[in-house]
C-alpha atoms as a PDB file:
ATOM      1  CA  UNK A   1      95.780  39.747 -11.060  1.00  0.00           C
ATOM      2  CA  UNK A   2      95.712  35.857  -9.406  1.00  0.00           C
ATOM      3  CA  UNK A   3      93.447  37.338  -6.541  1.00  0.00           C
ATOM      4  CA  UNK A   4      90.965  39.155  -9.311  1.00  0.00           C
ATOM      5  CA  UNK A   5      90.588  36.105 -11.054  1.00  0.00           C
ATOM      6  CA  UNK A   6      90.014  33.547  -8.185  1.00  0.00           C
ATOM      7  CA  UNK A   7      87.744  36.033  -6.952  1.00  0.00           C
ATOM      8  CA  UNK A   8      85.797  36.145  -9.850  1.00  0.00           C
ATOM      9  CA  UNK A   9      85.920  32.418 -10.136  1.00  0.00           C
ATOM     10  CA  UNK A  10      84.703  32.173  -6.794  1.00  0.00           C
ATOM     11  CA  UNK A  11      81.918  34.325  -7.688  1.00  0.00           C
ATOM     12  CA  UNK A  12      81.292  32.072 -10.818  1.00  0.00           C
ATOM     13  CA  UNK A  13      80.633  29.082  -8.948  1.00  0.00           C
ATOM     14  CA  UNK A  14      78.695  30.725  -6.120  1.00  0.00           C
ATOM     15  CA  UNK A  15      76.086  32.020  -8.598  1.00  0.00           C
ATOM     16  CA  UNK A  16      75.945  28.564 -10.232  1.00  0.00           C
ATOM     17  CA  UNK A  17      75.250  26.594  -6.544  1.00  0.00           C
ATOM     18  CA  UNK A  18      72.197  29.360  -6.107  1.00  0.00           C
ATOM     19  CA  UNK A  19      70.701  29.089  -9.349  1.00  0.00           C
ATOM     20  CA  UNK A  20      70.852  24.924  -8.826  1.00  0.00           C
ATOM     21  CA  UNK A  21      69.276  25.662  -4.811  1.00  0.00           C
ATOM     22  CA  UNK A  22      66.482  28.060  -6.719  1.00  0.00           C
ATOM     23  CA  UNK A  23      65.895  25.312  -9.155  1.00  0.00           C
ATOM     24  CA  UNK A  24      65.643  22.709  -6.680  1.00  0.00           C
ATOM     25  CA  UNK A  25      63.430  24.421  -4.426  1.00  0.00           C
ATOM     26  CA  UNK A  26      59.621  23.353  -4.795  1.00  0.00           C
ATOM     27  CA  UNK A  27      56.329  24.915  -3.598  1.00  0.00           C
ATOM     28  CA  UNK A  28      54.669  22.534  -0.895  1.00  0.00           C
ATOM     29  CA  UNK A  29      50.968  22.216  -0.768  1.00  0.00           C
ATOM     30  CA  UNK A  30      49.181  22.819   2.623  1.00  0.00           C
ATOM     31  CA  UNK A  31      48.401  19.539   4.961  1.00  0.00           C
ATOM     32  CA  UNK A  32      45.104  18.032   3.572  1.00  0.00           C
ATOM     33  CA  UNK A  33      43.551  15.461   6.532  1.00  0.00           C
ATOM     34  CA  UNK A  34      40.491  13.349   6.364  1.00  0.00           C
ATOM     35  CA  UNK A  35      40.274  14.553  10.110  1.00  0.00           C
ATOM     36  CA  UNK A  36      41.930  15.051  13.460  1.00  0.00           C
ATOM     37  CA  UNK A  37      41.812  15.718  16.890  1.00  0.00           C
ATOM     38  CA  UNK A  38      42.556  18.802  18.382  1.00  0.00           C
ATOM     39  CA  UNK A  39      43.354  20.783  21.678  1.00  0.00           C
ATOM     40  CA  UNK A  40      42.785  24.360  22.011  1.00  0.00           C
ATOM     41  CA  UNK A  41      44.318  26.203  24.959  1.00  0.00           C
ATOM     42  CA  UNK A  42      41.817  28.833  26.510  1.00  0.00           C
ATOM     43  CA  UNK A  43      42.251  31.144  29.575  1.00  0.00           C
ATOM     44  CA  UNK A  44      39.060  32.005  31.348  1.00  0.00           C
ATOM     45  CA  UNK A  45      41.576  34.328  33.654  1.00  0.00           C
ATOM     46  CA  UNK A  46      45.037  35.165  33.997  1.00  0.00           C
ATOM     47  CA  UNK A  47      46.580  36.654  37.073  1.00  0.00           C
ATOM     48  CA  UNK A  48      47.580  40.339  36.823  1.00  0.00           C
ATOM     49  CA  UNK A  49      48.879  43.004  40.103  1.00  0.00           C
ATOM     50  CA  UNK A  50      51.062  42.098  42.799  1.00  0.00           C
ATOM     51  CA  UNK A  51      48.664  39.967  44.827  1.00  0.00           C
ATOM     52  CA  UNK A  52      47.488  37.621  41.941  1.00  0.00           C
ATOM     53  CA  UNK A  53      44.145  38.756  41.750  1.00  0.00           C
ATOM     54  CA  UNK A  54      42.520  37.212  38.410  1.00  0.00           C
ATOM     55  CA  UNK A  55      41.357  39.307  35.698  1.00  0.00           C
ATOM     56  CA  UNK A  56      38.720  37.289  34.255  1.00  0.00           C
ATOM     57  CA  UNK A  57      38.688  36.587  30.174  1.00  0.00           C
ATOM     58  CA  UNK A  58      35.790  35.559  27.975  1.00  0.00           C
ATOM     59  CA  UNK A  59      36.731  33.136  25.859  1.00  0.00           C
ATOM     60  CA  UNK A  60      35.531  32.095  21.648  1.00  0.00           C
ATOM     61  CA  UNK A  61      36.474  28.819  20.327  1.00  0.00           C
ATOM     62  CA  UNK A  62      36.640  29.449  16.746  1.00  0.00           C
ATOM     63  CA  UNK A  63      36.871  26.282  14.175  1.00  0.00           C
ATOM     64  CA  UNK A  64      37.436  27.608  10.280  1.00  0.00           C
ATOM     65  CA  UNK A  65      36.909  25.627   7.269  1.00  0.00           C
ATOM     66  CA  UNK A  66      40.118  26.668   5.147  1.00  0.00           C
ATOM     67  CA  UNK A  67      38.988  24.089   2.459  1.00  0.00           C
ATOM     68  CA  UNK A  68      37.263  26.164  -0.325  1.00  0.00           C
ATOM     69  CA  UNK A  69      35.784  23.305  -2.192  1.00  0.00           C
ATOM     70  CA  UNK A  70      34.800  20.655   1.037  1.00  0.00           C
ATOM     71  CA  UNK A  71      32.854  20.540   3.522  1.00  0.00           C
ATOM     72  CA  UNK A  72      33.966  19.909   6.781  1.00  0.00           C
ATOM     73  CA  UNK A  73      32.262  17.928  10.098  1.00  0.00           C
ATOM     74  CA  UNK A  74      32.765  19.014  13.166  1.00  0.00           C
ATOM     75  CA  UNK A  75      31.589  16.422  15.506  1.00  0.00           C
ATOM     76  CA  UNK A  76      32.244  17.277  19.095  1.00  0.00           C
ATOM     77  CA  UNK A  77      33.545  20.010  20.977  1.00  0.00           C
ATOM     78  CA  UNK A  78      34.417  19.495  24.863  1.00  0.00           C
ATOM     79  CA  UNK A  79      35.864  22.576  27.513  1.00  0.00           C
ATOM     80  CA  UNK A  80      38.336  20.780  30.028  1.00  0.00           C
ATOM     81  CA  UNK A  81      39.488  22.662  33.111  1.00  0.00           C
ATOM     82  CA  UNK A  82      42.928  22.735  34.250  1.00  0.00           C
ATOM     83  CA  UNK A  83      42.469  19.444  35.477  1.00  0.00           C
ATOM     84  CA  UNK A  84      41.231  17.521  32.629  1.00  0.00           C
ATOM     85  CA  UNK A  85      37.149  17.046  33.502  1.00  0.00           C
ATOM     86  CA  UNK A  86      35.339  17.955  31.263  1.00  0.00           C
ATOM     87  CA  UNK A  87      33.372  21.433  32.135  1.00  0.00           C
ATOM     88  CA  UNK A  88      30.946  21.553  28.727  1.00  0.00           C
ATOM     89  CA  UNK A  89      30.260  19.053  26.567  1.00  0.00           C
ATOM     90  CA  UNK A  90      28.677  20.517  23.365  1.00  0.00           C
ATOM     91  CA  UNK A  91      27.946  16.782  22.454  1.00  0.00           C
ATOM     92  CA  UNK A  92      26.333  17.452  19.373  1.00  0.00           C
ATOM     93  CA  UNK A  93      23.253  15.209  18.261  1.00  0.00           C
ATOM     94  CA  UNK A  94      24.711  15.713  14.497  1.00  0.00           C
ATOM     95  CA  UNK A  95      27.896  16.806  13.048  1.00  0.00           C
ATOM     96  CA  UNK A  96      27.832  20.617  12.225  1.00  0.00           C
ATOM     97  CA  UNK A  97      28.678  20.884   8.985  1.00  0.00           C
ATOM     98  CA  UNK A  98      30.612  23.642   8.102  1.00  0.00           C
ATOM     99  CA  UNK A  99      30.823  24.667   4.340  1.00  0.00           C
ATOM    100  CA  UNK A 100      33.757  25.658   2.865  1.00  0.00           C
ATOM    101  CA  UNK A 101      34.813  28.961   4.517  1.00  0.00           C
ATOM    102  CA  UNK A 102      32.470  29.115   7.259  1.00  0.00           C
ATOM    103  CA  UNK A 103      33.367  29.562  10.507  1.00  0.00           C
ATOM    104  CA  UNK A 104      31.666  28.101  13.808  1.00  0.00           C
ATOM    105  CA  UNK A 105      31.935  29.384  17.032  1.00  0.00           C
ATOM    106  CA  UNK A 106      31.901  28.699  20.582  1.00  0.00           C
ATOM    107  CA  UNK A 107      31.775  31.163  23.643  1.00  0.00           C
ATOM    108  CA  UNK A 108      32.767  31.095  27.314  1.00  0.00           C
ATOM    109  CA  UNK A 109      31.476  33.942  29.005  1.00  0.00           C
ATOM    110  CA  UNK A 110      33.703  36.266  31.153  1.00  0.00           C
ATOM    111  CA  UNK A 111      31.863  35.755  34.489  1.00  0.00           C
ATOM    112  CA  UNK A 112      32.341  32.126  34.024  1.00  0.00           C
ATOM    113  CA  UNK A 113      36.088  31.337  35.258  1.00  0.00           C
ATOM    114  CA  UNK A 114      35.057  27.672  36.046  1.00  0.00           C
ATOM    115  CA  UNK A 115      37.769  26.437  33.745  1.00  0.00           C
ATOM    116  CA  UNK A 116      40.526  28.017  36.003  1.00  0.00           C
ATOM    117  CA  UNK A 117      43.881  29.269  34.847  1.00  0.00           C
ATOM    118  CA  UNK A 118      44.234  26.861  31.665  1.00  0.00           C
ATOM    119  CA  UNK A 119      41.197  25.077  30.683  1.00  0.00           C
ATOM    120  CA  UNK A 120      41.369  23.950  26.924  1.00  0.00           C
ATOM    121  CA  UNK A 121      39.016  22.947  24.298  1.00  0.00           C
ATOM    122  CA  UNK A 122      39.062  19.433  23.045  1.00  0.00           C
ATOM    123  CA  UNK A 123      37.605  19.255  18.968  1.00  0.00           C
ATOM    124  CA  UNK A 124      36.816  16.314  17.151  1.00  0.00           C
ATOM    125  CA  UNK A 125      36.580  17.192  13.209  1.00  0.00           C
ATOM    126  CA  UNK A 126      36.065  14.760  10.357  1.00  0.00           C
ATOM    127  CA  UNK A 127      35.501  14.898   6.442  1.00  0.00           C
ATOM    128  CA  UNK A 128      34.369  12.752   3.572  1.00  0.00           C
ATOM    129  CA  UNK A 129      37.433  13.491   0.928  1.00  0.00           C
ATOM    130  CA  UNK A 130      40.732  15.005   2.326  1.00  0.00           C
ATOM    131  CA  UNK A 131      40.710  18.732   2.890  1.00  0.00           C
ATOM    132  CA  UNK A 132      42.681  21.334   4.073  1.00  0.00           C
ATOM    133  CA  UNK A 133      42.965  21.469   7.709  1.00  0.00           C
ATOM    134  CA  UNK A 134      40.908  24.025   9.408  1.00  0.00           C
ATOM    135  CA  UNK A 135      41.805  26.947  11.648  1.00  0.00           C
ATOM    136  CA  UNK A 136      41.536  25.545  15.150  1.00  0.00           C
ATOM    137  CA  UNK A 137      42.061  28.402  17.591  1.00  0.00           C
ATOM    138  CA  UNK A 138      40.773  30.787  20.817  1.00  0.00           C
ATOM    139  CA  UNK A 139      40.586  34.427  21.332  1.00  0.00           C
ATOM    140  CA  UNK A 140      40.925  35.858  25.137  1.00  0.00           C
ATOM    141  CA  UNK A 141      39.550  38.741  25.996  1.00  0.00           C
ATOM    142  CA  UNK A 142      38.831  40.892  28.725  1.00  0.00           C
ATOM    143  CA  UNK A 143      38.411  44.524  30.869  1.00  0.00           C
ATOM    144  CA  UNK A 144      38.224  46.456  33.949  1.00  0.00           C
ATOM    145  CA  UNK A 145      38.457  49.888  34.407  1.00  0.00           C
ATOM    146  CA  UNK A 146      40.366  51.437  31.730  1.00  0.00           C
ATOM    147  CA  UNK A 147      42.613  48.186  31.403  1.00  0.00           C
ATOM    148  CA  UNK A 148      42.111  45.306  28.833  1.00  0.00           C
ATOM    149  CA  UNK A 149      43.738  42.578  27.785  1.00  0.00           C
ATOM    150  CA  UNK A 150      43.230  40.040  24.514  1.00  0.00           C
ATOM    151  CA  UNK A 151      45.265  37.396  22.556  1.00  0.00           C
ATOM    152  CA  UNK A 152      45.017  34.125  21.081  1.00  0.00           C
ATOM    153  CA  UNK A 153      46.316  30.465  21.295  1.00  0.00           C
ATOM    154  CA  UNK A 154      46.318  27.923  18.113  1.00  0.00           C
ATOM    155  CA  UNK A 155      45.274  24.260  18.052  1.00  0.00           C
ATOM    156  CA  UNK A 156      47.487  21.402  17.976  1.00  0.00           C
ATOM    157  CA  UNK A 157      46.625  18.168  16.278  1.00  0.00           C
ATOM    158  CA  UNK A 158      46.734  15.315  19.131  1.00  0.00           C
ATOM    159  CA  UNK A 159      45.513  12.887  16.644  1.00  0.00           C
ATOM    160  CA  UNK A 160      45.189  12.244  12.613  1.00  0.00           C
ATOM    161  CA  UNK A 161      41.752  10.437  11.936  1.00  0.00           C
ATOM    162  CA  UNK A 162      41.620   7.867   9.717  1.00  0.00           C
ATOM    163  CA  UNK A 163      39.228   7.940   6.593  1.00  0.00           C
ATOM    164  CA  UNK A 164      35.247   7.090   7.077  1.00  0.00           C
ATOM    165  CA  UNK A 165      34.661   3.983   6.051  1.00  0.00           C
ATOM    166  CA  UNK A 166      31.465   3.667   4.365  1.00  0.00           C
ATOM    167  CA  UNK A 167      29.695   0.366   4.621  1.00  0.00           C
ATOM    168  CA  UNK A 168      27.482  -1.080   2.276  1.00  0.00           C
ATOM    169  CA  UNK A 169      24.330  -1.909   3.106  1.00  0.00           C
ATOM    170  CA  UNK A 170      22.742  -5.202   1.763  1.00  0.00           C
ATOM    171  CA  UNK A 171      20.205  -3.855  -0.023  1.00  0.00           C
ATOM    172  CA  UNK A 172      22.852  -1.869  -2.234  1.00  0.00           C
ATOM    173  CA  UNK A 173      22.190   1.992  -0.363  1.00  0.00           C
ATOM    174  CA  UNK A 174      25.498   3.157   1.285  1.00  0.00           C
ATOM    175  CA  UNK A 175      25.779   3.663   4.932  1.00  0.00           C
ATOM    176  CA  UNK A 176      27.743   5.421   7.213  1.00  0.00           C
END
């Protein structure tokens, strides 16, 4: 009878500690930025067979606005090679601006292994309000013969941007 009822105490206060975790608990919102940079790993071939023979990949550099109120500026987009120099520089003359959920994308074709074994994509985003961070990421993919191969590698943020600063101009207009 002792054991029953420390048992059931037991049980008492285990269901009281859960219902204060459960209350407790709290939804977080998603990471809102002003901008960032961010590197991309890409493969433009990985080695496959005994010998290491490269089966070349063709690679998409995909940048997603997430934010479904914001725009979004994406203002430059550079392919390194494994050895940090940069391969393509899509300097662009103006920011693309991507509306909210639209996607932009960027292609490295499969005869073009110049990047070697791990080339990456650098991207340089930026936005007017704080938004939701985009999807930053590349798909691999590639055949021969009967054989093909495909995956994908996320972004990482190297760098949180600071807000733009908008300067005024003397005659009152607003510059950037």
């Amino acid at each position: 009878m002792k054991a029953g009822s420390l048992l059931c105490f037991f049980l008492i206060l285990s269901v009281a500690a859960l219902a204060q975790v459960s209350s407790d608990l709290e939804i977080r919102q998603p990471a809102r930025s002003y901008g960032q940079l961010i590197q991309v790993p890409a493969y433009s071939f990985v080695y496959s067979y005994e010998k290491g023979r490269q089966f070349n990949l063709a690679v998409t550099l995909s940048i997603r606005n997430t934010d479904l109120s914001r725009n979004i500026m994406v203002e430059s987009v550079k392919y390194i090679d494994v050895n940090g120099q940069v391969i393509k520089d899509h300097l662009l003359k103006q920011s693309v601006n991507l509306k909210p959920g639209a996607c932009i994308q960027y292609l490295i074709n499969e005869s073009d292994p110049a990047g070697g074994s791990g080339p990456s994509f650098i991207v340089r985003w930026r936005a007017e309000q704080a938004v939701y961070q985009p999807i930053v990421e590349t798909v691999m993919i590639g055949t021969k013969s009967q054989q093909g191969i495909s995956f994908t590698s996320s972004g990482r943020v190297l760098e949180e941007l600071l807000p733009m600063v908008v300067n005024p101009d003397p005659s009152g207009n607003q510059q950037r």
